[in-house]
PDB file of N, CA and C in Angstrom:
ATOM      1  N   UNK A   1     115.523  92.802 103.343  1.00  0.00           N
ATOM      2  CA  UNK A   1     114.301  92.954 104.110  1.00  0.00           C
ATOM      3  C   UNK A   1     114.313  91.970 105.263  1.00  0.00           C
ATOM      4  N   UNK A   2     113.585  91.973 106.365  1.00  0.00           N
ATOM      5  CA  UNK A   2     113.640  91.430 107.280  1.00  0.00           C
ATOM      6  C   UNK A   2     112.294  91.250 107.953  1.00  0.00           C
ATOM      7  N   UNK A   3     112.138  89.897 108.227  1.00  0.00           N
ATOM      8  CA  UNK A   3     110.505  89.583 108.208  1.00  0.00           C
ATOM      9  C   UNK A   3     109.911  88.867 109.814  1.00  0.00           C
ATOM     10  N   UNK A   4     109.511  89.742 110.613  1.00  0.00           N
ATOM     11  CA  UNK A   4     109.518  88.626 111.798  1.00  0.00           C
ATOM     12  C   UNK A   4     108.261  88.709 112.367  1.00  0.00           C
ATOM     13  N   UNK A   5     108.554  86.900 112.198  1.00  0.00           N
ATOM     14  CA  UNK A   5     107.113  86.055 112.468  1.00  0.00           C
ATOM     15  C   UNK A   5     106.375  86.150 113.598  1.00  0.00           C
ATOM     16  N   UNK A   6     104.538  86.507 113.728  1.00  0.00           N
ATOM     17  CA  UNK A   6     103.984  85.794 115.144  1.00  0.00           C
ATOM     18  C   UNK A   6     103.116  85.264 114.950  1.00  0.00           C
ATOM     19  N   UNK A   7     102.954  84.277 115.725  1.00  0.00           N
ATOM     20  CA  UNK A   7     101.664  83.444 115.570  1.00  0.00           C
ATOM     21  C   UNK A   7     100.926  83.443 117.130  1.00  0.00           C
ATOM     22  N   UNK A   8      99.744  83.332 117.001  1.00  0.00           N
ATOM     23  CA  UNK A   8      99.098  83.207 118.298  1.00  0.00           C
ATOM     24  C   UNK A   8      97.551  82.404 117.426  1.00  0.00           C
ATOM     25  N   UNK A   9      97.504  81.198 117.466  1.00  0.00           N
ATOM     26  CA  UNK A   9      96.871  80.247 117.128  1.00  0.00           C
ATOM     27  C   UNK A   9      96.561  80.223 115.914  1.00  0.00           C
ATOM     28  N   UNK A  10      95.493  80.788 115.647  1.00  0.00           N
ATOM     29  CA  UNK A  10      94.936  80.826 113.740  1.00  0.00           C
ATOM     30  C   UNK A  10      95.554  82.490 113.403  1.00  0.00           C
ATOM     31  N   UNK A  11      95.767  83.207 114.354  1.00  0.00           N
ATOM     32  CA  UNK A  11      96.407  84.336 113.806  1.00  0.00           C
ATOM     33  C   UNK A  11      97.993  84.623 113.783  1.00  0.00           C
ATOM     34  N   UNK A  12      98.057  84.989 112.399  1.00  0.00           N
ATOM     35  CA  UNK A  12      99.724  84.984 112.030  1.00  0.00           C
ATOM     36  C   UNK A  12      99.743  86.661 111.628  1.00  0.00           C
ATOM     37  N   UNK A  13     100.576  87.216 112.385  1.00  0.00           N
ATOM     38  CA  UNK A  13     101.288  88.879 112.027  1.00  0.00           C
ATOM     39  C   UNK A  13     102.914  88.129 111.434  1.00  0.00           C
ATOM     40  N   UNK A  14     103.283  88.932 110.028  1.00  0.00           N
ATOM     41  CA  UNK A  14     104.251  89.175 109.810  1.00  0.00           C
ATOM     42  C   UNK A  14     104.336  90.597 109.775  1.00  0.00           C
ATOM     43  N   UNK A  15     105.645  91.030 110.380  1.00  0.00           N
ATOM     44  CA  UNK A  15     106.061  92.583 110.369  1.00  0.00           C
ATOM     45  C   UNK A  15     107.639  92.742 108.903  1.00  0.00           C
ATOM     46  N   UNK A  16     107.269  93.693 108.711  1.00  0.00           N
ATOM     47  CA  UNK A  16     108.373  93.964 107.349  1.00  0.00           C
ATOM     48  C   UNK A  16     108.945  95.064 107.229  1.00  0.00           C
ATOM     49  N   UNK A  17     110.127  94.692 107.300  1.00  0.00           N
ATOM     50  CA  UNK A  17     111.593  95.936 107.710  1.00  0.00           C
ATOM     51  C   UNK A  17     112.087  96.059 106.402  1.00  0.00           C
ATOM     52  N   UNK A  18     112.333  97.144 105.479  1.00  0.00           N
ATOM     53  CA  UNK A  18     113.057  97.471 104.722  1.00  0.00           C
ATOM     54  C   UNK A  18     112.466  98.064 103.182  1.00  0.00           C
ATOM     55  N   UNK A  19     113.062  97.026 102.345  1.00  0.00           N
ATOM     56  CA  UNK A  19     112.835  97.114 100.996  1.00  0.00           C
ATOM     57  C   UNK A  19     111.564  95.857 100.362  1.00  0.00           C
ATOM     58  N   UNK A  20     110.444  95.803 100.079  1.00  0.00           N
ATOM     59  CA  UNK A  20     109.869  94.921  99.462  1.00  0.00           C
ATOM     60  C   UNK A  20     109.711  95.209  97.918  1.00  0.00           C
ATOM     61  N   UNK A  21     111.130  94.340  97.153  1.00  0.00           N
ATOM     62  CA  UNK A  21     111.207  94.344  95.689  1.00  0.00           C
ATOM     63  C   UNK A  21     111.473  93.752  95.331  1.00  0.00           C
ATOM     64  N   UNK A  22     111.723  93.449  93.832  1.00  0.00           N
ATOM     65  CA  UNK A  22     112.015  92.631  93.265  1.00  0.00           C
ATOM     66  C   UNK A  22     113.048  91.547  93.465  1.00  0.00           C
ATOM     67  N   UNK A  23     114.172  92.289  94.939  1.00  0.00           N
ATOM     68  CA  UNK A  23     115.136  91.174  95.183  1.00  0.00           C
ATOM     69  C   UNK A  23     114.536  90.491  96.367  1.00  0.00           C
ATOM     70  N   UNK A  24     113.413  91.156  97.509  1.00  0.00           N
ATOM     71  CA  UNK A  24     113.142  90.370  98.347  1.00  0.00           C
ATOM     72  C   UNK A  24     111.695  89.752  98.291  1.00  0.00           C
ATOM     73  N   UNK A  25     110.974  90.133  97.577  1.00  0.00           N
ATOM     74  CA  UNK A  25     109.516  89.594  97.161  1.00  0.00           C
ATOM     75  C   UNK A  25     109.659  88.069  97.221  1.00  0.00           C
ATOM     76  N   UNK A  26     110.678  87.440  96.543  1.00  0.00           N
ATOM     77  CA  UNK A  26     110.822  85.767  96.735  1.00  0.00           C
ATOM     78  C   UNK A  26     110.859  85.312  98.110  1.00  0.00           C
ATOM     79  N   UNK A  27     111.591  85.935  98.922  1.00  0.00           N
ATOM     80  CA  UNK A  27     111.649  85.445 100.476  1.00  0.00           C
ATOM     81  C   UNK A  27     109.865  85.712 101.136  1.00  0.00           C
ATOM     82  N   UNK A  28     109.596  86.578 100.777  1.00  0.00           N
ATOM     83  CA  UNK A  28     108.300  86.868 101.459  1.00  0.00           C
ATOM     84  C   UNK A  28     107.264  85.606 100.768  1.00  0.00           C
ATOM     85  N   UNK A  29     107.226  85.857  99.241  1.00  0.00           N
ATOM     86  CA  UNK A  29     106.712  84.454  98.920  1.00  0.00           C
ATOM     87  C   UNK A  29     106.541  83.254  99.569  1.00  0.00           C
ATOM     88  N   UNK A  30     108.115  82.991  99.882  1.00  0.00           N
ATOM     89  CA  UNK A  30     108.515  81.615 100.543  1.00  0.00           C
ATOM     90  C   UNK A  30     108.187  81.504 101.996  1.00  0.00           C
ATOM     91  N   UNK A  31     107.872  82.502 102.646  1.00  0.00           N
ATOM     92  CA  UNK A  31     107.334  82.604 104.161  1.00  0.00           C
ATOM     93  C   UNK A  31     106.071  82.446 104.184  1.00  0.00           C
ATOM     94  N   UNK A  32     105.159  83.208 103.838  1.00  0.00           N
ATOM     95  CA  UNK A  32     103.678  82.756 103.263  1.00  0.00           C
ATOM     96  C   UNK A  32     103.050  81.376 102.794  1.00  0.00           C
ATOM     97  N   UNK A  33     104.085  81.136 101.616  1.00  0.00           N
ATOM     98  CA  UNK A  33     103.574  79.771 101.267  1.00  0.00           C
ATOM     99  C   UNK A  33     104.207  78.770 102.569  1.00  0.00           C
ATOM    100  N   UNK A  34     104.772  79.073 103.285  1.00  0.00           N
ATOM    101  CA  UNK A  34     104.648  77.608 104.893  1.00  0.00           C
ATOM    102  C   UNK A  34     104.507  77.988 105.888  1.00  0.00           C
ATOM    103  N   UNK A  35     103.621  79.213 105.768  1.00  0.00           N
ATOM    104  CA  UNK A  35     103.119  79.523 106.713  1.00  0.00           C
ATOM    105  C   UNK A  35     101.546  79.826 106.740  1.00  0.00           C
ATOM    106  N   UNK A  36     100.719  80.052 106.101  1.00  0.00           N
ATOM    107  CA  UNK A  36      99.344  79.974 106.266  1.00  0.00           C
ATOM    108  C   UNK A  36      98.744  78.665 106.232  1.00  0.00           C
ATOM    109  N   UNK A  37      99.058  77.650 106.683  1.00  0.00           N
ATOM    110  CA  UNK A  37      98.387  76.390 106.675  1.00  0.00           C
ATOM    111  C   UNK A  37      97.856  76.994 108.153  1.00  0.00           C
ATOM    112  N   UNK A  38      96.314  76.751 108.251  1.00  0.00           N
ATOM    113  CA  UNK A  38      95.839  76.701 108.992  1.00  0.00           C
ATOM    114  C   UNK A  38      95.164  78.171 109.957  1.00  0.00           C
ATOM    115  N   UNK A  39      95.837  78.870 109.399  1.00  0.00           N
ATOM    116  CA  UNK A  39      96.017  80.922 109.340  1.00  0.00           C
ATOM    117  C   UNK A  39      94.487  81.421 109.066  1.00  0.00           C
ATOM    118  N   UNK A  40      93.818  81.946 110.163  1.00  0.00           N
ATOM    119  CA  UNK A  40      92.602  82.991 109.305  1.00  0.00           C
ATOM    120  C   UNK A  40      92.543  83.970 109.717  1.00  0.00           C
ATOM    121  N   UNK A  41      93.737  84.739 110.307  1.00  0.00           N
ATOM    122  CA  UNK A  41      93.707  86.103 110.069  1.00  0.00           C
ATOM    123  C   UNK A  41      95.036  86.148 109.939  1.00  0.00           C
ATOM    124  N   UNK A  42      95.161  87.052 108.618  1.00  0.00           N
ATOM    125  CA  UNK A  42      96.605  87.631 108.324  1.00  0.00           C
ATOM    126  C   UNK A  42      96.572  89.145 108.461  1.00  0.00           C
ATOM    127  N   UNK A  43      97.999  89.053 109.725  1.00  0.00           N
ATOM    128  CA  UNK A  43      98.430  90.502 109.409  1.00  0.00           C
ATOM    129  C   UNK A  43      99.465  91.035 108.809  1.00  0.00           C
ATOM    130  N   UNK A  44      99.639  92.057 108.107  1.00  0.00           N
ATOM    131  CA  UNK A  44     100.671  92.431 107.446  1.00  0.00           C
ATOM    132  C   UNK A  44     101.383  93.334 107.544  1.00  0.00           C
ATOM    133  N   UNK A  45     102.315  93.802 108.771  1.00  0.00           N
ATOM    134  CA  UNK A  45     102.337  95.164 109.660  1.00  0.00           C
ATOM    135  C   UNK A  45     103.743  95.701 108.754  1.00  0.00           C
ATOM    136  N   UNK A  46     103.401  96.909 108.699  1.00  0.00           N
ATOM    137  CA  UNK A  46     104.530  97.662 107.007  1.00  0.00           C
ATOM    138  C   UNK A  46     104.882  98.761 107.940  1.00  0.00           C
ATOM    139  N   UNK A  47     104.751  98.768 109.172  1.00  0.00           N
ATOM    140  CA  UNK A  47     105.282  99.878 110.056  1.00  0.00           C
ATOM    141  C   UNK A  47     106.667 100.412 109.778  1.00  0.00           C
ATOM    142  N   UNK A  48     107.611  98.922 109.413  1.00  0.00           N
ATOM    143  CA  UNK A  48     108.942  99.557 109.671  1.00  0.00           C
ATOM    144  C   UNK A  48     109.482  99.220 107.471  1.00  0.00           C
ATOM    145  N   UNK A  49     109.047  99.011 106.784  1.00  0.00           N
ATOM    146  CA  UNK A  49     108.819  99.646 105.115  1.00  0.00           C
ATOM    147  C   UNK A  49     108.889 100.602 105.059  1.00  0.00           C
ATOM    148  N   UNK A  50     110.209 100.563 104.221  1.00  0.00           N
ATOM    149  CA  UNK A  50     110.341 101.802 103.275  1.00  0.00           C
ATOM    150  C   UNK A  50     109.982 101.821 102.153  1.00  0.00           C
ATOM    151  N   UNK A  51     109.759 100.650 101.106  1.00  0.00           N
ATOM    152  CA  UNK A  51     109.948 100.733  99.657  1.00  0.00           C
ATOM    153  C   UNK A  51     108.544  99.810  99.149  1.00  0.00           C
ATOM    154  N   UNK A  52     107.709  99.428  98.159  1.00  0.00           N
ATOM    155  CA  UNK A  52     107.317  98.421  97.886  1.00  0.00           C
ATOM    156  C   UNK A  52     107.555  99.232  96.278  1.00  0.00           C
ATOM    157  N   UNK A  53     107.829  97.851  95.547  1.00  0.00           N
ATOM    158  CA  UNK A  53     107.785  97.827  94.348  1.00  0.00           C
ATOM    159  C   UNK A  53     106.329  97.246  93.753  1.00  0.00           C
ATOM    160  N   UNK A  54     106.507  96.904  92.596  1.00  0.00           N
ATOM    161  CA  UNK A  54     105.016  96.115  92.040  1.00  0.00           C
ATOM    162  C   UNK A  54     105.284  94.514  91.923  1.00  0.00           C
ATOM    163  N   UNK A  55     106.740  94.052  92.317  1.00  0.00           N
ATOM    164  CA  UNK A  55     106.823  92.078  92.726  1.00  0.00           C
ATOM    165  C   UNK A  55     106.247  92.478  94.485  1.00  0.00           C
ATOM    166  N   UNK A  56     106.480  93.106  94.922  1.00  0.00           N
ATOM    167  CA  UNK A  56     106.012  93.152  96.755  1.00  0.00           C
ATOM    168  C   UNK A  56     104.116  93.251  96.163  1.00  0.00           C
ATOM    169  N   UNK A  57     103.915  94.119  95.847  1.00  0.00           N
ATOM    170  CA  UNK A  57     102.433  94.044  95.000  1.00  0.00           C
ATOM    171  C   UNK A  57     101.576  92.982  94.791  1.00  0.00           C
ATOM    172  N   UNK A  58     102.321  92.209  93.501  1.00  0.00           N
ATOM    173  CA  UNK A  58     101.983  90.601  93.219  1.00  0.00           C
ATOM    174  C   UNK A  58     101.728  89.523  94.578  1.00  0.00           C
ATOM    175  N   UNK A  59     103.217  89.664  95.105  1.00  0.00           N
ATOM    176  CA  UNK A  59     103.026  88.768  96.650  1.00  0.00           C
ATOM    177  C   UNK A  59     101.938  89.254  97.422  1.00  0.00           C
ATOM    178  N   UNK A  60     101.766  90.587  97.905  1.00  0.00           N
ATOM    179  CA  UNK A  60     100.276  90.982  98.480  1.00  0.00           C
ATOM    180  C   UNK A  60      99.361  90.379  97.673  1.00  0.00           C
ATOM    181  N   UNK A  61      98.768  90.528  96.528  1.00  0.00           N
ATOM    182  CA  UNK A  61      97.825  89.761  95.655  1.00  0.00           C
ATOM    183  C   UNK A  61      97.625  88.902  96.012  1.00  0.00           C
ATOM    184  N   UNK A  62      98.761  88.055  95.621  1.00  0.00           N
ATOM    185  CA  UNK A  62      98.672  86.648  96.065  1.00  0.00           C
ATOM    186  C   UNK A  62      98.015  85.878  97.763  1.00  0.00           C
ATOM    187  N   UNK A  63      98.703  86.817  98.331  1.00  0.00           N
ATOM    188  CA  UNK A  63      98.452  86.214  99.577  1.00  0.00           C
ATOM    189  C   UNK A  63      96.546  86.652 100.096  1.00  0.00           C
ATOM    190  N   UNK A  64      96.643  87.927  99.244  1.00  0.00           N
ATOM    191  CA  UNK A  64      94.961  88.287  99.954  1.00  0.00           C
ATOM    192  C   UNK A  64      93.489  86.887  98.869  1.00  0.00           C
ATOM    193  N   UNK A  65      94.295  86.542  97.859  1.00  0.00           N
ATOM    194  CA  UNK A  65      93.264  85.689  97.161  1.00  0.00           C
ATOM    195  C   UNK A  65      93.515  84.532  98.079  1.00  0.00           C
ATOM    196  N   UNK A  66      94.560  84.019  98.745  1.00  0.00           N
ATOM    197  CA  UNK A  66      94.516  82.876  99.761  1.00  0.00           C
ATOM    198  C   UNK A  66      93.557  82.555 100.738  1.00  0.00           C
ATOM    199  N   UNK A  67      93.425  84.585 101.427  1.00  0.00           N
ATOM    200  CA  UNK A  67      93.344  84.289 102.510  1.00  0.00           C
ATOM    201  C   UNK A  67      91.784  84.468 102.318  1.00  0.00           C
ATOM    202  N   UNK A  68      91.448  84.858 101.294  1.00  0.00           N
ATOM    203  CA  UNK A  68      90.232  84.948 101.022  1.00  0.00           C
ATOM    204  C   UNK A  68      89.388  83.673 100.975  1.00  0.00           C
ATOM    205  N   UNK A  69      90.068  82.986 100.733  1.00  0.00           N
ATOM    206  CA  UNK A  69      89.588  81.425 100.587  1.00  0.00           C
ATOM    207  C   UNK A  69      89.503  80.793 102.420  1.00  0.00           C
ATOM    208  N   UNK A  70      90.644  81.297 102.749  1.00  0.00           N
ATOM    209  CA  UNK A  70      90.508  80.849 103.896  1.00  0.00           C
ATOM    210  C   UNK A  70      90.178  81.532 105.377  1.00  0.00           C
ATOM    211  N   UNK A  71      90.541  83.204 105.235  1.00  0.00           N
ATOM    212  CA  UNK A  71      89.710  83.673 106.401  1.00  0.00           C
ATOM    213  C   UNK A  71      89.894  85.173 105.929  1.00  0.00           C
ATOM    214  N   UNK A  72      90.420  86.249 106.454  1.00  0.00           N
ATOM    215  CA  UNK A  72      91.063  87.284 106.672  1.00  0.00           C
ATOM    216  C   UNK A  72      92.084  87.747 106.491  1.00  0.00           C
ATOM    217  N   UNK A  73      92.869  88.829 105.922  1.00  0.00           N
ATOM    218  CA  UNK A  73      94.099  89.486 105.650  1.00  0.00           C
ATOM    219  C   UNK A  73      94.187  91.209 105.825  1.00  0.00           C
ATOM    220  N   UNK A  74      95.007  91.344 106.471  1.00  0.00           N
ATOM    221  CA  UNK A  74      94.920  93.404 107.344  1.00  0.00           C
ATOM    222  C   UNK A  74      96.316  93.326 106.521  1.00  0.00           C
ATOM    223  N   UNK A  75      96.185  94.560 106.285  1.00  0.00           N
ATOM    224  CA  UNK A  75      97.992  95.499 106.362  1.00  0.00           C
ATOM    225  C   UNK A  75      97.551  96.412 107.071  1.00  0.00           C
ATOM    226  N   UNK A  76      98.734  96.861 108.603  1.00  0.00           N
ATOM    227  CA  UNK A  76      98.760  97.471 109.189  1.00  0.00           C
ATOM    228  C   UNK A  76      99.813  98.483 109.134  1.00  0.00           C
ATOM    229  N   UNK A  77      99.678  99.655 109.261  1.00  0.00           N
ATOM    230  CA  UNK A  77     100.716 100.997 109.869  1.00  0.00           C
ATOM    231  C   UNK A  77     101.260 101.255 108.603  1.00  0.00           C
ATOM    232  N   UNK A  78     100.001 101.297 107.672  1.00  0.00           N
ATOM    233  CA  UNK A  78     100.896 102.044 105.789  1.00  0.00           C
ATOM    234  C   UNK A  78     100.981 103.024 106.560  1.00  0.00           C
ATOM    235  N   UNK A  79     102.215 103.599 105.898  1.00  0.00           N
ATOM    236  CA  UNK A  79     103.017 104.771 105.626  1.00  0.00           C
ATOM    237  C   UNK A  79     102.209 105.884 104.718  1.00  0.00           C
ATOM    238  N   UNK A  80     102.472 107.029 104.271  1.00  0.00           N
ATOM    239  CA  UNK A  80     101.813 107.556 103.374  1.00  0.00           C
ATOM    240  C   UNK A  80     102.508 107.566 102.284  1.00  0.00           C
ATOM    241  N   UNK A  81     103.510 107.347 102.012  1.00  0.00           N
ATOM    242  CA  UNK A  81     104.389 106.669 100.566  1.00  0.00           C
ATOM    243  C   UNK A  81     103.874 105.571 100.549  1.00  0.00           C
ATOM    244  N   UNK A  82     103.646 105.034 101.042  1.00  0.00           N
ATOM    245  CA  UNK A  82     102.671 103.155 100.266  1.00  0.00           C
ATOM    246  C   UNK A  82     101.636 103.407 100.263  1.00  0.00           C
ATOM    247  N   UNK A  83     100.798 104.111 101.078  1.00  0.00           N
ATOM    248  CA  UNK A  83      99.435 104.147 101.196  1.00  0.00           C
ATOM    249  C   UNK A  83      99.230 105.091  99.696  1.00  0.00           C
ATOM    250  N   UNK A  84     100.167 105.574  99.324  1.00  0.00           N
ATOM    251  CA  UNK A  84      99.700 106.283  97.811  1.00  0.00           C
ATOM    252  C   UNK A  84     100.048 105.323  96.734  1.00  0.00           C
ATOM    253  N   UNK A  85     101.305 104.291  97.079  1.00  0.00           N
ATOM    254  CA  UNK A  85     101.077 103.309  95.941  1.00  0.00           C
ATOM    255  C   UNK A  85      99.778 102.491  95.596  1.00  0.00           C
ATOM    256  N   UNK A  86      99.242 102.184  97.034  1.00  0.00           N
ATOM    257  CA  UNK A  86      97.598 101.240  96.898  1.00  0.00           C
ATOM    258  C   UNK A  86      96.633 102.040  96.462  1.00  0.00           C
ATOM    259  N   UNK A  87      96.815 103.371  96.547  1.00  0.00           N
ATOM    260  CA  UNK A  87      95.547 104.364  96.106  1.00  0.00           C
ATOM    261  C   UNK A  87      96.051 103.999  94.604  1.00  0.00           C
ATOM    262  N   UNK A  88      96.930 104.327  94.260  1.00  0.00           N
ATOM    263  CA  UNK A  88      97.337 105.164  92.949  1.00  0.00           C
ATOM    264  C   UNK A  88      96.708 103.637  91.495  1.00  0.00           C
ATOM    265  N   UNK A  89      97.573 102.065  92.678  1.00  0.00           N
ATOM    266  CA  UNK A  89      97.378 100.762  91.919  1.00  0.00           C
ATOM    267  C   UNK A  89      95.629 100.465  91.631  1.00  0.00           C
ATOM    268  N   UNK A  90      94.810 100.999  92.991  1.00  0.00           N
ATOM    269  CA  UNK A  90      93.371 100.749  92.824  1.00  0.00           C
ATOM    270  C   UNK A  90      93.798  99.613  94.224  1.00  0.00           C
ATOM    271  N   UNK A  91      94.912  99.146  94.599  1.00  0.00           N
ATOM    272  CA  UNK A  91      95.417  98.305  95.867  1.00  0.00           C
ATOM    273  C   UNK A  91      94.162  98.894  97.142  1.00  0.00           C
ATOM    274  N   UNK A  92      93.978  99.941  97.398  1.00  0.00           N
ATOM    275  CA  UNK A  92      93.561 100.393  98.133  1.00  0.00           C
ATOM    276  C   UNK A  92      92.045  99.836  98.895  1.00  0.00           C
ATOM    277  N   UNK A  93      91.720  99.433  97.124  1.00  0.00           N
ATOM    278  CA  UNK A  93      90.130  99.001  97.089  1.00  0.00           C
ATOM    279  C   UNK A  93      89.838  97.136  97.203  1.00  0.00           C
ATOM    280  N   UNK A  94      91.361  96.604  97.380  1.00  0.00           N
ATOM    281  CA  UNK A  94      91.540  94.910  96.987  1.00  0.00           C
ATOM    282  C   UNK A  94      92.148  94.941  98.126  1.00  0.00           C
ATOM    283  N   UNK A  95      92.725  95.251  99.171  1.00  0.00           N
ATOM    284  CA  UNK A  95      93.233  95.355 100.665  1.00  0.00           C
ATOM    285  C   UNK A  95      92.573  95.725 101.959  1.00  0.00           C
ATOM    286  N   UNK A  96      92.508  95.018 102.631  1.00  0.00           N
ATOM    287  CA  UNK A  96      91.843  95.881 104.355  1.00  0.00           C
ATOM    288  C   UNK A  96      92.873  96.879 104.804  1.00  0.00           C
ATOM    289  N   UNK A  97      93.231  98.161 104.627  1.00  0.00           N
ATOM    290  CA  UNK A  97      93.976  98.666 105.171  1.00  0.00           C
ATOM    291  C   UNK A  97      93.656  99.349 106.544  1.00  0.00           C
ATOM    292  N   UNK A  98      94.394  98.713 107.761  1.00  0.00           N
ATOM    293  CA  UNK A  98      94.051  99.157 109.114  1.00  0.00           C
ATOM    294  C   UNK A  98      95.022  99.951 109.609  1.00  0.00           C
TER     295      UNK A  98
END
């Protein structure tokens, strides 16, 4: 997977190319956790995703109870193969999907 960063002051877009599973869910982890210091709007642009498993799942979780604490969190440009995994998880109803 391939993850590339923007920041433009308190707002951080990560965009996500590929597979989000069980082998790359740790990298995304590890980008998140040193990167929202200071972050109140997260975007999460899945434009160029093909796959999410249920560890890509957890890491979404995770990151929307953060940002909840601290401002805002979007996923942008679901697909309609993911956009049926968040329906199907109840994701649909725990996500801003834009």
């Amino acid at each position: 997977m391939k993850i590339t960063k923007t920041q433009n002051g308190s707002n951080l877009t990560l965009a996500l190319e590929g597979r989000l599973d069980t082998n790359t869910a740790p990298e995304l982890e590890t980008v998140l956790k040193n990167s929202l210091d200071g972050v109140s709007e997260l975007t999460i642009d899945m434009a160029a995703l093909d796959y999410l498993s249920s560890a890509g799942l957890r890491i979404l979780l995770g990151a929307q109870k953060t940002m909840n604490r601290q401002g805002s969190m979007n996923v942008a440009n679901v697909n309609d193969t993911i956009m049926e995994i968040f329906e199907v998880t109840g994701f649909s109803d725990i996500l801003t999907v834009v």
